[in-house]
C-alpha atoms as a PDB file:
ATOM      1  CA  UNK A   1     -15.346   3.959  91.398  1.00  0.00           C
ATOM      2  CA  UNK A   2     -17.264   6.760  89.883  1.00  0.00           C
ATOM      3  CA  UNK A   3     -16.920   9.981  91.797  1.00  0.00           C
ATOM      4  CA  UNK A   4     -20.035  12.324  91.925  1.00  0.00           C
ATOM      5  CA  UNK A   5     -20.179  15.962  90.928  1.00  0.00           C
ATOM      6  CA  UNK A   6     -23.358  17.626  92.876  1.00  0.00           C
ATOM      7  CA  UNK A   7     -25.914  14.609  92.528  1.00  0.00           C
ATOM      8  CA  UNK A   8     -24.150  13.875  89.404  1.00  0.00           C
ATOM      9  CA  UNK A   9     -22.792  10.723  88.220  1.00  0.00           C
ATOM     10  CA  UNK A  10     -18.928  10.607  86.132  1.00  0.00           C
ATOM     11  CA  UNK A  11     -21.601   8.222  83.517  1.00  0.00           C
ATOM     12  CA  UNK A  12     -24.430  10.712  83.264  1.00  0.00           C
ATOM     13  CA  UNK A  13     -21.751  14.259  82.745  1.00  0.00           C
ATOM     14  CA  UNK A  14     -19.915  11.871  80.193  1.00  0.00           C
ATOM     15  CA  UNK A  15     -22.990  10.573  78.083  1.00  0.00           C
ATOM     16  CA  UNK A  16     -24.599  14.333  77.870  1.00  0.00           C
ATOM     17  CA  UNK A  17     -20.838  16.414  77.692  1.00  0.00           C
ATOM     18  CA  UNK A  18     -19.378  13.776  75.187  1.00  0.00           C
ATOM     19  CA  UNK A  19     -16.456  13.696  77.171  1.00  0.00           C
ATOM     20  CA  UNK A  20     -13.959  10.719  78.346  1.00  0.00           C
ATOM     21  CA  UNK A  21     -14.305   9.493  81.965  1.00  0.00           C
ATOM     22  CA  UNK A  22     -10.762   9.882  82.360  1.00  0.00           C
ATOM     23  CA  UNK A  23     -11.135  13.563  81.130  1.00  0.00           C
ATOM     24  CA  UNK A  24     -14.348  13.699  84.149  1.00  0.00           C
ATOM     25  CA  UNK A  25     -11.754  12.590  86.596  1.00  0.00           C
ATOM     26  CA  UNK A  26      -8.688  14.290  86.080  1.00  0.00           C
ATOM     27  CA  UNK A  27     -10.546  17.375  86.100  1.00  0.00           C
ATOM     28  CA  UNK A  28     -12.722  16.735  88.916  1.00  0.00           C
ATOM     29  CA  UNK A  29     -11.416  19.110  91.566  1.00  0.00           C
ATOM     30  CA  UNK A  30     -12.524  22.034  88.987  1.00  0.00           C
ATOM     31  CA  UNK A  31     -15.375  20.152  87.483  1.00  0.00           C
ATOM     32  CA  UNK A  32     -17.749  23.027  88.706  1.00  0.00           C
ATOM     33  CA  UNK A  33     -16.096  25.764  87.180  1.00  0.00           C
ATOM     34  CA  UNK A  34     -15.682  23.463  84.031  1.00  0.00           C
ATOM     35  CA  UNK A  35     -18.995  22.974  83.832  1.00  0.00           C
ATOM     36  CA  UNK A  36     -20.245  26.103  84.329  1.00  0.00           C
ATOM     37  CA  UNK A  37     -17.814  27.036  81.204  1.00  0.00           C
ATOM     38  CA  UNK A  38     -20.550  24.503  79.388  1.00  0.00           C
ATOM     39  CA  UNK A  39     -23.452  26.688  80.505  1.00  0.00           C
ATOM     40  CA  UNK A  40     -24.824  24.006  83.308  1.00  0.00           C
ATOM     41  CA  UNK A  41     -26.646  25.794  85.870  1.00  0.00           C
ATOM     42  CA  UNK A  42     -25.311  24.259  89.324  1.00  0.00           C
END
């Protein structure tokens, strides 16, 4: 199952972050503030 973040998929945050899926989902519940600590403009 791939979870979304705002309109975006685990896949697409992974291939342009560099990061793991695994990584995605275990921080999913904070993935906003995560990636706004990676400069991505929600």
């Amino acid at each position: 199952m791939e979870y979304i973040v705002n309109g975006r998929g685990i896949t697409e945050i992974t291939n342009k972050y560099n990061v793991a899926p695994t990584t995605v989902r275990s921080w999913r519940k904070s993935a906003i503030k995560k990636l706004r600590q990676l400069g991505v403009t929600m």
